[in-house]
Protein backbone atom coordinates (compact mmCIF):
# COMPACT_ATOMS: atom_id res chain seq x y z
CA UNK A 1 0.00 0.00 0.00
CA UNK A 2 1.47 3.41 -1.02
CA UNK A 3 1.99 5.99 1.90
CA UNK A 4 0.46 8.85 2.31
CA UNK A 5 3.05 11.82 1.45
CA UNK A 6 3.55 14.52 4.55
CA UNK A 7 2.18 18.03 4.00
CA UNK A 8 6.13 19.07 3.98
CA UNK A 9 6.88 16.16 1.25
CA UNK A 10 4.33 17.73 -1.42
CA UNK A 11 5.60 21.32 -0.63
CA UNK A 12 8.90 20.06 -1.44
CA UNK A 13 7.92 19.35 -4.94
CA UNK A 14 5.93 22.22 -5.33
CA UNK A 15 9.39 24.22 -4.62
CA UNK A 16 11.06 21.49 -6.94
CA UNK A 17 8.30 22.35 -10.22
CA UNK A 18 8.93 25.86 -9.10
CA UNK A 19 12.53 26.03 -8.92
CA UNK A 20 12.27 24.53 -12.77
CA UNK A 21 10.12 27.59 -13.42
CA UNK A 22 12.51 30.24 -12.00
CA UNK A 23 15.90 28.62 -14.10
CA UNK A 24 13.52 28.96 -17.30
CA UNK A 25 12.33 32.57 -16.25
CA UNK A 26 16.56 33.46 -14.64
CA UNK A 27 17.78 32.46 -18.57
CA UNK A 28 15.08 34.70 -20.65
CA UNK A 29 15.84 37.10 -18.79
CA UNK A 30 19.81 36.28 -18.69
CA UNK A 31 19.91 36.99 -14.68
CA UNK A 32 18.75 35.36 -11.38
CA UNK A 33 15.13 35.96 -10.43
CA UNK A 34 15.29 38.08 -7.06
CA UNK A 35 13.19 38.47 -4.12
CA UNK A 36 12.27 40.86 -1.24
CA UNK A 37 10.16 39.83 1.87
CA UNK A 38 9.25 43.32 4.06
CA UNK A 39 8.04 42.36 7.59
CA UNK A 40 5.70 44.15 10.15
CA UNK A 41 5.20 43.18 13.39
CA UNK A 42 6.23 40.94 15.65
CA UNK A 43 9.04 38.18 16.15
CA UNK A 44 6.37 35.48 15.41
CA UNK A 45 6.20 37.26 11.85
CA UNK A 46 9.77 37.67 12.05
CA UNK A 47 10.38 34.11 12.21
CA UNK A 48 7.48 33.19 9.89
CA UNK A 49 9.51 35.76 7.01
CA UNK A 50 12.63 33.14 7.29
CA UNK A 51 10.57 30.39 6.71
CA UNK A 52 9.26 32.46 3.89
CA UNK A 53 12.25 33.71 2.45
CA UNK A 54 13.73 30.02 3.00
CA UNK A 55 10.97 28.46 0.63
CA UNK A 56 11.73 31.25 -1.94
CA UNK A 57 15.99 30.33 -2.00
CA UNK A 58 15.00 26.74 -2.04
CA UNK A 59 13.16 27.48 -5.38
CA UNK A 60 16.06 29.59 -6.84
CA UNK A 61 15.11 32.79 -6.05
CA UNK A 62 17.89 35.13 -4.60
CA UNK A 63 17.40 37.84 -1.61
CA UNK A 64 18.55 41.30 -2.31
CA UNK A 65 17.85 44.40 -0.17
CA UNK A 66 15.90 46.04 -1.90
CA UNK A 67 11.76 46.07 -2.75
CA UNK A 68 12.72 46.18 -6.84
CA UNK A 69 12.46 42.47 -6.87
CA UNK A 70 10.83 39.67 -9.18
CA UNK A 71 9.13 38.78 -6.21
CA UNK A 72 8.35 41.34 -3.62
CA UNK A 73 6.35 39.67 -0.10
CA UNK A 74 4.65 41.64 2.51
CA UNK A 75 4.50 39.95 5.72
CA UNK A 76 1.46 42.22 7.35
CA UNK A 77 1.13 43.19 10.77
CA UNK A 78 -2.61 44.23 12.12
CA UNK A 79 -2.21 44.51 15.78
CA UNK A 80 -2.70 49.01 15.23
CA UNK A 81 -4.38 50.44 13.10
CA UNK A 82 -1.64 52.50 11.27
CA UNK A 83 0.39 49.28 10.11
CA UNK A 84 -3.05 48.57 8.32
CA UNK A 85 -2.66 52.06 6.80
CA UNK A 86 1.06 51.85 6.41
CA UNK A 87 0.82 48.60 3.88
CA UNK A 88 -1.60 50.55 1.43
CA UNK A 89 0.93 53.49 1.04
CA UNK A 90 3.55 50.85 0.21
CA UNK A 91 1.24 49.19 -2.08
CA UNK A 92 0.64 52.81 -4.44
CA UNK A 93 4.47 52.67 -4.47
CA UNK A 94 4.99 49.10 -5.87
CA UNK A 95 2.66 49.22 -8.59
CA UNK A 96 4.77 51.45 -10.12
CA UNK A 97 7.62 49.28 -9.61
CA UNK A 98 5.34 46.73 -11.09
CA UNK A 99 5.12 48.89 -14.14
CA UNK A 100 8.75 49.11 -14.80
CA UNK A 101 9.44 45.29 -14.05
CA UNK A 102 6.12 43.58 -15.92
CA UNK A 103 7.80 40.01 -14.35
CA UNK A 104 7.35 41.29 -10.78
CA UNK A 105 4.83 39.55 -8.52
CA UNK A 106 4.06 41.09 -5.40
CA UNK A 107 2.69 38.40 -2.57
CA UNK A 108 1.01 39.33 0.85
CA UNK A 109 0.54 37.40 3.45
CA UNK A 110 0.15 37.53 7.46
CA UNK A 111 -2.11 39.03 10.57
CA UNK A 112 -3.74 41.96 8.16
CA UNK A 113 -4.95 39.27 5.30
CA UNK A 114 -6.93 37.19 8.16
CA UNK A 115 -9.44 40.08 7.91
CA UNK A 116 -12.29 39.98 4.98
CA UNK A 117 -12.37 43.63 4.55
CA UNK A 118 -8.54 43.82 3.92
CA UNK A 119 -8.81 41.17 1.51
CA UNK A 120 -11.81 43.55 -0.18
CA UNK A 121 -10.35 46.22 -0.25
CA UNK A 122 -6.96 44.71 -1.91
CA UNK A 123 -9.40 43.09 -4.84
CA UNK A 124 -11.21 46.25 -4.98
CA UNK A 125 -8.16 48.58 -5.03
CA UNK A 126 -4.95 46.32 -5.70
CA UNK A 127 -6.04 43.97 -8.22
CA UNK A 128 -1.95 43.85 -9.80
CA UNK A 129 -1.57 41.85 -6.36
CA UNK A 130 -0.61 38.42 -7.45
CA UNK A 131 -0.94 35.84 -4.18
CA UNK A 132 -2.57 36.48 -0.63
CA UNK A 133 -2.33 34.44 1.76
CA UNK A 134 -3.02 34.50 6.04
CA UNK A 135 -0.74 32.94 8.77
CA UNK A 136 -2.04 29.48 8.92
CA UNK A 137 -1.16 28.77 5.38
CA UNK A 138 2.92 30.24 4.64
CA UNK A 139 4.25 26.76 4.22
CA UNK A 140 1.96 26.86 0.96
CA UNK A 141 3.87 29.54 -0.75
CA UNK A 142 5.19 27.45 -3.51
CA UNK A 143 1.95 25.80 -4.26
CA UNK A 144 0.13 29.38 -4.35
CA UNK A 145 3.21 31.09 -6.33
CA UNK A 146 2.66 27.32 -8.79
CA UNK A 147 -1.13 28.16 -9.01
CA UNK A 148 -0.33 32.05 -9.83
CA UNK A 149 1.80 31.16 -12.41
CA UNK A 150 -0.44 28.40 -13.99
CA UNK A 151 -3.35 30.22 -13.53
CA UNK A 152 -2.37 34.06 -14.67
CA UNK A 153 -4.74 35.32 -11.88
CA UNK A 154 -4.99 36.26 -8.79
CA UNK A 155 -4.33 33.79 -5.89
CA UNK A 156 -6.46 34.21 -2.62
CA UNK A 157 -6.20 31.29 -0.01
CA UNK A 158 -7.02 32.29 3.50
CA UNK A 159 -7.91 29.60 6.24
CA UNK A 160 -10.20 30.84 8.97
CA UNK A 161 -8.27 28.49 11.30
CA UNK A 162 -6.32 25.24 11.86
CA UNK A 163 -5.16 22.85 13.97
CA UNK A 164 -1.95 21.94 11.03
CA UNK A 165 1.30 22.45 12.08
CA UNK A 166 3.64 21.35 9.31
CA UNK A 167 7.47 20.71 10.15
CA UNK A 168 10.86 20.40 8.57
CA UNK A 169 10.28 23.16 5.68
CA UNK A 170 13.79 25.43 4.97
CA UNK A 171 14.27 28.80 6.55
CA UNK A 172 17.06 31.72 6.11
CA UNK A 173 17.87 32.84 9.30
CA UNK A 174 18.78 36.27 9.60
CA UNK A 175 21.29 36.28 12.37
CA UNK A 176 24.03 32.77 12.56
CA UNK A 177 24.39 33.14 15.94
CA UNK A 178 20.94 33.79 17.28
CA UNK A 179 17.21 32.89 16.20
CA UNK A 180 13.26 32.90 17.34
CA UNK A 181 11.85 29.32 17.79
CA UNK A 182 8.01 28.75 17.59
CA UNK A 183 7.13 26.59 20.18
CA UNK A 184 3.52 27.14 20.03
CA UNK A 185 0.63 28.99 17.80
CA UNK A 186 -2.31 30.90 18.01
CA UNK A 187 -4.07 32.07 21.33
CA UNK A 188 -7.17 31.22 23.59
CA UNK A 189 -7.06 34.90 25.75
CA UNK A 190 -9.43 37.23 24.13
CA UNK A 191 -8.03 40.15 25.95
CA UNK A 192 -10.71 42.97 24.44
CA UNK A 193 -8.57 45.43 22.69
CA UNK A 194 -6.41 42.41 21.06
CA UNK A 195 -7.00 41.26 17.42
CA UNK A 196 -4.66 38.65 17.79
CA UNK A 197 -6.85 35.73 18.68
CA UNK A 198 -8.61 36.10 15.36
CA UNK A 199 -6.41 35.94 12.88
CA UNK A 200 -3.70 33.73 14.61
CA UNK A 201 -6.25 31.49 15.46
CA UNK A 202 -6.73 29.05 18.55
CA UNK A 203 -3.84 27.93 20.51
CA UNK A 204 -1.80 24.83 19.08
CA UNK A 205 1.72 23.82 20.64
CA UNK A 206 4.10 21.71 18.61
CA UNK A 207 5.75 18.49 19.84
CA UNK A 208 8.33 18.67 22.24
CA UNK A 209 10.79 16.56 19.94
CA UNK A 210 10.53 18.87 17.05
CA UNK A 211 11.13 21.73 18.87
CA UNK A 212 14.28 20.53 20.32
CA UNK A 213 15.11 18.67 17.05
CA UNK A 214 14.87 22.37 15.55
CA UNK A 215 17.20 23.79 18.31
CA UNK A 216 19.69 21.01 18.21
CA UNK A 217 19.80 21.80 14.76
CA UNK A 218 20.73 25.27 14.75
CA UNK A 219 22.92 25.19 17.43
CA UNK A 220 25.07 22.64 15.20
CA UNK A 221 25.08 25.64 12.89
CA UNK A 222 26.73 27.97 15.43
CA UNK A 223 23.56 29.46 17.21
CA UNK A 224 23.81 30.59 20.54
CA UNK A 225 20.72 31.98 21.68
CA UNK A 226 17.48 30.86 21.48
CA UNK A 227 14.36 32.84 21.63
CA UNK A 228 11.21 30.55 22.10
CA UNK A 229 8.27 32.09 20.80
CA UNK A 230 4.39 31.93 21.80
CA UNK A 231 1.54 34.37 22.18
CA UNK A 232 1.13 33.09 25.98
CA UNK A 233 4.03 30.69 26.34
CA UNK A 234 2.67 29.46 29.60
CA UNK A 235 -0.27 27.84 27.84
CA UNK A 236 2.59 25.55 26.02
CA UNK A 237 1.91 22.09 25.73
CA UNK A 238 -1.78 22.15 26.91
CA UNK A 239 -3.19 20.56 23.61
CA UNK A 240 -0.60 17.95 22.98
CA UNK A 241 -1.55 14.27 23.45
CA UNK A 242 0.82 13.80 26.39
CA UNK A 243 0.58 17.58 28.22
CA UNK A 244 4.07 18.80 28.71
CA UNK A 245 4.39 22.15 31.03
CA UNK A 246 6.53 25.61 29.80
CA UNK A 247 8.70 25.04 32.61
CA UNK A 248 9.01 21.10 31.91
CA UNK A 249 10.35 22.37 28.12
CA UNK A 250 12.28 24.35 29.14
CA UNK A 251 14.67 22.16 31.68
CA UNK A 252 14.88 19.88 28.19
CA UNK A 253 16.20 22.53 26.22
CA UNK A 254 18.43 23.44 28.92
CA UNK A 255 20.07 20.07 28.25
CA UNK A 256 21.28 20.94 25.20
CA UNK A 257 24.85 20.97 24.24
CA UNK A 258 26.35 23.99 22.81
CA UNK A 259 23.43 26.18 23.55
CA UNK A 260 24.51 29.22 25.45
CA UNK A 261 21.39 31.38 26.17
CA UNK A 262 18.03 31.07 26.20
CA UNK A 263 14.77 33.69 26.25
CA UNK A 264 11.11 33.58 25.96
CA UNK A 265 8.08 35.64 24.89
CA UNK A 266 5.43 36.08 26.11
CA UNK A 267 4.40 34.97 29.15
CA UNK A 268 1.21 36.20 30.84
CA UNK A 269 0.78 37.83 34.12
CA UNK A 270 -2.33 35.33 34.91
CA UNK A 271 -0.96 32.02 34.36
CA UNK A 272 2.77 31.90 35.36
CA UNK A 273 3.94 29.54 37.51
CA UNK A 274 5.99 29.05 40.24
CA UNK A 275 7.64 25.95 38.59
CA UNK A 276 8.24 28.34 35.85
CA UNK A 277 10.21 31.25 38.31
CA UNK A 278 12.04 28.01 40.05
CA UNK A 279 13.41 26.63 36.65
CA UNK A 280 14.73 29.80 35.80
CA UNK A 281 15.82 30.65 39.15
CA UNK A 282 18.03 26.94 39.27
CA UNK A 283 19.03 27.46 35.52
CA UNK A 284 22.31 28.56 34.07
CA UNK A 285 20.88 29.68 30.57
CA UNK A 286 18.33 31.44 30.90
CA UNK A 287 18.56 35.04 31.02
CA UNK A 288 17.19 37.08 33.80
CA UNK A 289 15.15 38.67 32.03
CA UNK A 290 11.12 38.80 32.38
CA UNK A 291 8.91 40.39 30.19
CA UNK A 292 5.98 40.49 31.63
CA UNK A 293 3.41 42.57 29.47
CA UNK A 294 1.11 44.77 32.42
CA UNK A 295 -0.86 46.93 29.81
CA UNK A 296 -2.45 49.18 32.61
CA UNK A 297 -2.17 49.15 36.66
CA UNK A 298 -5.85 49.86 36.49
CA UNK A 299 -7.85 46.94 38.16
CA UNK A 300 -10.71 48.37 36.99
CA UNK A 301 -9.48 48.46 33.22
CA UNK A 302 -7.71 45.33 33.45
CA UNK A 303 -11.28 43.93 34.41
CA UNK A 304 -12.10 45.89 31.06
CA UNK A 305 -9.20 44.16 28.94
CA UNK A 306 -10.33 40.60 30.32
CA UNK A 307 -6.58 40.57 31.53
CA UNK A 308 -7.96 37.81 34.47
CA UNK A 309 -5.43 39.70 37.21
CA UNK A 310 -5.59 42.63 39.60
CA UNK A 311 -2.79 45.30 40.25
CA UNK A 312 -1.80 43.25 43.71
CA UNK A 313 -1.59 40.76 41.82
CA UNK A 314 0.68 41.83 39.07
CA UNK A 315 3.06 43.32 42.31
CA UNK A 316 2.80 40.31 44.18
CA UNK A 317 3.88 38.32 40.98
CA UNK A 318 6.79 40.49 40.52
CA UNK A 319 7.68 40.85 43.48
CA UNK A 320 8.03 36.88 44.35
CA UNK A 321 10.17 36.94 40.59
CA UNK A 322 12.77 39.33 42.24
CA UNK A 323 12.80 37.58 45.65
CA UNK A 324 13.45 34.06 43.75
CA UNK A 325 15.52 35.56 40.98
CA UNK A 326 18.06 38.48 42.24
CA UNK A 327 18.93 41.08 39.83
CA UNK A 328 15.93 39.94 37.49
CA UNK A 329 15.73 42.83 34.80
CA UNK A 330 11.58 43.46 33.77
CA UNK A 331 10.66 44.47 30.72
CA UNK A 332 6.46 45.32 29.78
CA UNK A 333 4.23 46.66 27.54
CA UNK A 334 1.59 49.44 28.74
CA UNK A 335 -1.46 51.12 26.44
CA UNK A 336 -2.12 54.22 27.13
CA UNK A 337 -5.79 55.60 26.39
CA UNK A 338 -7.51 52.50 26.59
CA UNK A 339 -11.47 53.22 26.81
CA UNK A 340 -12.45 54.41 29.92
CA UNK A 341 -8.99 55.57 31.28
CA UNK A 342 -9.29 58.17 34.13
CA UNK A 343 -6.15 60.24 35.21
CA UNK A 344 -6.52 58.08 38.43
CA UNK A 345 -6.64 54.58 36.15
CA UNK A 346 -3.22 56.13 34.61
CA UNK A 347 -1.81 57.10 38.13
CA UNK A 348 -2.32 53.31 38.89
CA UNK A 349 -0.31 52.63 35.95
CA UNK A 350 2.77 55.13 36.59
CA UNK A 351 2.47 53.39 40.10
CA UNK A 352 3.50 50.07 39.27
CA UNK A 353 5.84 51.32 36.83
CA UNK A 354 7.78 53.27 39.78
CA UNK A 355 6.87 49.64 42.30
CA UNK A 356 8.25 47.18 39.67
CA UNK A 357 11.21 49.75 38.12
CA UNK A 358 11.15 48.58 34.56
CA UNK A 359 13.95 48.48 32.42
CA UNK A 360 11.80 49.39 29.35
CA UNK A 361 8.92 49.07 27.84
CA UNK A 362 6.70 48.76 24.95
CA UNK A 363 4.54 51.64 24.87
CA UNK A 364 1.22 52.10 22.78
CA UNK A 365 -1.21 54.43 22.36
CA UNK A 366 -4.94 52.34 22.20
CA UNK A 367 -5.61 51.88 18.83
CA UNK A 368 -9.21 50.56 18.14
CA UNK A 369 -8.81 46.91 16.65
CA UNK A 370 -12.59 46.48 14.59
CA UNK A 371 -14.04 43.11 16.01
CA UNK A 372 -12.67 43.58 19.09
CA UNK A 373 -15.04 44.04 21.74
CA UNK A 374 -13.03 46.86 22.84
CA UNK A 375 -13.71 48.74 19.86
CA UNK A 376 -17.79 49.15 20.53
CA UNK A 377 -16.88 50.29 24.23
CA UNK A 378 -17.97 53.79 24.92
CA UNK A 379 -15.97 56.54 26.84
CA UNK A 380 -12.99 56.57 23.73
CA UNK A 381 -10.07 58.51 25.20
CA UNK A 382 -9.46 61.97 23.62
CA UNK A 383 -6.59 62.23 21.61
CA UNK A 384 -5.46 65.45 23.32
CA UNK A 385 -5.35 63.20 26.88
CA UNK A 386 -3.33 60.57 25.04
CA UNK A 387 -1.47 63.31 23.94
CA UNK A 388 -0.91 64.49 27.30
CA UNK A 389 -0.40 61.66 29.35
CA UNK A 390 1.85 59.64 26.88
CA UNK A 391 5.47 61.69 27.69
CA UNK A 392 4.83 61.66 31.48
CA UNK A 393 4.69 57.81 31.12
CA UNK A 394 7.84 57.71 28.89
CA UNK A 395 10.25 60.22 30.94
CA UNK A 396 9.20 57.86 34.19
CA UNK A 397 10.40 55.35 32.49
CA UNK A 398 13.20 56.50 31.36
CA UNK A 399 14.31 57.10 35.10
CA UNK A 400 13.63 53.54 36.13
CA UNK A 401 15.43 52.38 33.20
CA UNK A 402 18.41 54.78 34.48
CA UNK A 403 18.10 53.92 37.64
CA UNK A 404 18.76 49.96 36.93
CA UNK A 405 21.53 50.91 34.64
CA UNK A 406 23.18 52.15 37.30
CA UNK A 407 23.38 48.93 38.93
CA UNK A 408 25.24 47.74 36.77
CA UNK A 409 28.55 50.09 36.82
CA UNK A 410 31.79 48.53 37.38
CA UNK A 411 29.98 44.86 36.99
CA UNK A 412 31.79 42.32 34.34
CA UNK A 413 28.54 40.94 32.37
CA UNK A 414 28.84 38.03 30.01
CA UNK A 415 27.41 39.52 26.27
CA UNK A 416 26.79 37.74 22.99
CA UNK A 417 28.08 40.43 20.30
CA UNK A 418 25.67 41.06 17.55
CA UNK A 419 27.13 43.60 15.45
CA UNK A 420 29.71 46.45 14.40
CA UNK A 421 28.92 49.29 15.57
CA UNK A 422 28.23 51.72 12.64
CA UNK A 423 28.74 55.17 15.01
CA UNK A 424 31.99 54.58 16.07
CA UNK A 425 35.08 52.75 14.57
CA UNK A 426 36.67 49.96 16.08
CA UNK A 427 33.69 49.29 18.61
CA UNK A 428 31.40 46.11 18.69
CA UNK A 429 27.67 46.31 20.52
CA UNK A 430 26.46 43.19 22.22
CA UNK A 431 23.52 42.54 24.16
CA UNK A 432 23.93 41.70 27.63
CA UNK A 433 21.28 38.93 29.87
CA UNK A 434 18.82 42.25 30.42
CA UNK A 435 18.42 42.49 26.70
CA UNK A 436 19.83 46.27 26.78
CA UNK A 437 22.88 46.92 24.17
CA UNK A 438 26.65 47.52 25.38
CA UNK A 439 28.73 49.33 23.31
CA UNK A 440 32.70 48.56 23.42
CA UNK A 441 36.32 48.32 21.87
CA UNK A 442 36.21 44.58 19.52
CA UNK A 443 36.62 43.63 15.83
CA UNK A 444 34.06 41.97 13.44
CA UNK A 445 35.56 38.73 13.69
CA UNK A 446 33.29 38.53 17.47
CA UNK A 447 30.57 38.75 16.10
CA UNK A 448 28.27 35.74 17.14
CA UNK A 449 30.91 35.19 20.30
CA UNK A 450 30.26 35.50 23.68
CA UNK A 451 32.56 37.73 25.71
CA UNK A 452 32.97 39.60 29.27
CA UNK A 453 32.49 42.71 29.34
CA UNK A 454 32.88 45.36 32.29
CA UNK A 455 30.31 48.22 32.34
CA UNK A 456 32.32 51.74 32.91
CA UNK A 457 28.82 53.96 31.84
CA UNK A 458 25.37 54.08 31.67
CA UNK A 459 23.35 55.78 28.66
CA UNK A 460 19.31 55.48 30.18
CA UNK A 461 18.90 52.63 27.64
CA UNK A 462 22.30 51.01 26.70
CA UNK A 463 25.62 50.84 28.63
CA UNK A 464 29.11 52.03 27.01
CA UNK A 465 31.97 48.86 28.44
CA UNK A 466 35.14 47.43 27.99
CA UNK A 467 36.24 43.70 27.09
CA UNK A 468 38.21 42.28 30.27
CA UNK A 469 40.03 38.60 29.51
CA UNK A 470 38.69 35.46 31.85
C-alpha cells in the first residue's frame, strides 16, 4: 500500500516544479530571479519571514535588499491600526515598480490578510496583487506562487483556522548566531482590545521533539541563543496528546549541548507559575530577564481588557520573581488611552511602573482593533489626553530604566556580540542577559561570540563597556 506523502513532502515538490520555473524565467531574462520579503510586526512574523524567504531560496530565487524584486512579499502586521494604513501606502508605491518590471509579482501574506475587509479592499483597489495568503497557510507559498503562475490570476487562499502544524520546511535565518523558535501557535485569551486571537487562530503547541530537534539543529550551525516564541508561552503544551508544562520544556532545552542562552516571549501575568520562576531561578541559561506585558495598573481596566489579574496581583507576581531571581531585569508593555482611562486609572499605571522599576517598555497608544469588543466600548479617550499623558509615562520610564543601569557600573557581564557598531570605529555592541545593548572596543571577527564585558557607563537605555580577559 502506497503511503500517504507529509504536508512538507508535497511542498517540497511544489518548490522542486517551481525552482524549474525560476531557471527557465533566470535564462530569458539572462539573470537570477530576485526576491524581497518586508516584515511588520512581531518576532512570530519575524520568524514566519525566514521560513518564507527560506521556501523562496530553495526554489532559486535570490534575496537582495531592496523592494525592486521579481518577487516582492509583505509579511502584514494588524495589531494598530496604522500598520493597516502603512501597507496601502507601500502598495501605491509598488505598482509602479510593477510597471517598470512587468515580471514582478508582489505576494502578501500575514495578521492583516486574516481580515475579509482587507482582503476587499486589496481586490477592490490592488487587483496587480498576485498571491494572498493568512498565517495558517505560509508553508503553501510554492503551491500558491505554482497556481499564480499556472493560472495568470490572482491567488487568494485564506484559512479561517487550523489545527496543522507542518514541520521540517527550509528557513534563512537572519542572524548565525541567534534565532526565534516557535514553540507554540495561536491564542485562547481574548483580551478585548487584542485582534490577535482572530487571525492567529486558537492555541496549538508543537511536539516537544521537534522543537528541540529544531534547536539542536541550529545550534550545530553555530547558534547561541534561542528565543522561544508563543503568544502566551505558559499555555505551552496544553493541547498535545501527552501535556508537557513551559517550565518542563524548558529544563529539556536546557540540556542541550552547545546552547549558550536562552529567552522567551510572552508569558502572561495570569498564568505563570511558580515551577516556571524556580526553573529559571536553578538554571544557568536562561537570562534574567522577564517580560511580563502589564498593559495598565488599572484593576478596573484590566477587568475591562479581560486581563484575568488585579494590580496586587501583578506586584505580588513580581515581586516573588525578584525575591526568587536576584537582579531579574523586567521588561512590559503598557497602552495608554484604553477606553475608559481616568487620570486616576493612569496614576495606577505610573504606580507600578515606579513599584516594579522597569527596564523598558513597549509603549502604545490604544488603537481601536474592529471586532474587538473593545472597539464598541464607549468613553474613547481623547486624543489630546493621550497626547498628554503619553510623555509623562515615557520620561518615568526612562528614570527607572536609568536607575537599573546604574546597577550595573563597574559589573563584568557576560554579552553575545551582535554587530559592528556603525557610530563609532573599532567598537562592537552586544547585548547583555537584560536584553539592553553595550557598546565597546572589539573587531568583526566577534561577532556571534560571547565575551565579558565590564560596564564603565550608563546611557538610560544602553551601557558604554570594555572587554576584560577570563
Amino acid at each position: 500500500m502506497e503511503r500517504t506523502r507529509t504536508e512538507s513532502e508535497k511542498q517540497y515538490e511544489y518548490m522542486e516544479q517551481m525552482k524549474q520555473w525560476v531557471e527557465k524565467q533566470s535564462q530569458k531574462l539572462g539573470r537570477p530571479l530576485t526576491c524581497h520579503c518586508t516584515t511588520f510586526g512581531c518576532q512570530m512574523n519575524e520568524k514566519d519571514s525566514e521560513k518564507l524567504l527560506g521556501i523562496l531560496e530553495t526554489m532559486g530565487y535570490q534575496e537582495i535588499d531592496s523592494e525592486e524584486a521579481d518577487f516582492l512579499l509583505f509579511n502584514t502586521c494588524t495589531v494598530r491600526e496604522n500598520a493597516n494604513t502603512k501597507l496601502y501606502g507601500h502598495l501605491g508605491q509598488v505598482k509602479k515598480m510593477k510597471e517598470r518590471n512587468p515580471h514582478m509579482m508582489i505576494g502578501l501574506c500575514g495578521c492583516m490578510m486574516q481580515e475579509p475587509h482587507v482582503i476587499e479592499k486589496i481586490k477592490e483597489s490592488y487587483p496587480f496583487v498576485d498571491i494572498i495568503f493568512g498565517t495558517h497557510n505560509i508553508f503553501k507559498l510554492a503551491e500558491l506562487l505554482k497556481n499564480r503562475v499556472d493560472s495568470g490570476s490572482m491567488i487568494v487562499d485564506i484559512w479561517k483556522d487550523t489545527d496543522q502544524i507542518v514541520e521540517d520546511l527550509p528557513s534563512d535565518r537572519k542572524f548565525s548566531f541567534k534565532c526565534g523558535v516557535n514553540i507554540m501557535y495561536g491564542c485562547n485569551n481574548f483580551c478585548s482590545y487584542c485582534i490577535v486571537p482572530y487571525v492567529r487562530g486558537r492555541e496549538r503547541s508543537r511536539k516537544p521533539e521537534d522543537i528541540l530537534k529544531e534547536i539542536r539543529q541550529v545550534v550545530s550551525e553555530g547558534v547561541k541563543e534561542v528565543m522561544l516564541l508563543g503568544q502566551n508561552v505558559n499555555s505551552y503544551g496544553k493541547t498535545l496528546e501527552n501535556p508537557m508544562t513551559f517550565a518542563q520544556l524548558l529544563k529539556e532545552v536546557e540540556k542541550i549541548d552547545g546552547l549558550e542562552r536562552i529567552r522567551f516571549m510572552t508569558p502572561h501575568p495570569k498564568d505563570l507559575s511558580d515551577e516556571l520562576i524556580e526553573v529559571m531561578a536553578e538554571s544557568d541559561k536562561i537570562c534574567s530577564h522577564m517580560h511580563l506585558p502589564m498593559q495598565s495598573g488599572s484593576t478596573r481596566l484590566l477587568k475591562k481588557m479581560n486581563r484575568h489579574y488585579t494590580k496586587e496581583q501583578y506586584l505580588e507576581l513580581a515581586q516573588k520573581i525578584k525575591d526568587r531571581i536576584p537582579g531579574v531585569s523586567f521588561t512590559t508593555d503598557i497602552i495608554v488611552g484604553f477606553p475608559g482611562e481616568t487620570e486616576e486609572d493612569f496614576e495606577d499605571t505610573l504606580d507600578v511602573v515606579k513599584k516594579v522599576g522597569f527596564d523598558s517598555a513597549f509603549t502604545y497608544v490604544y488603537s481601536k482593533r474592529t471586532g474587538t469588543p473593545a472597539a464598541a466600548m464607549e468613553d474613547q479617550v481623547p486624543p489630546e489626553v493621550v497626547k498628554e499623558r503619553f510623555p509623562r509615562l515615557l520620561a518615568l520610564l526612562k528614570e527607572t530604566a536609568a536607575e537599573n543601569c546604574r546597577k550595573k557600573l563597574g559589573a563584568v557581564e557576560r554579552v553575545l556580540i551582535e554587530e559592528v557598531n556603525t557610530h563609532e570605529e573599532g567598537m562592537v555592541t552586544g547585548r547583555l542577559e537584560n536584553n539592553l545593548l553595550v557598546h565597546f572596543k572589539g573587531n568583526r571577527d566577534q561577532i556571534g561570540t560571547m565575551a565579558n564585558v565590564r560596564i564603565t557607563e550608563e546611557k538610560g537605555f544602553y551601557y558604554m563597556g570594555e572587554q576584560v580577559n577570563g
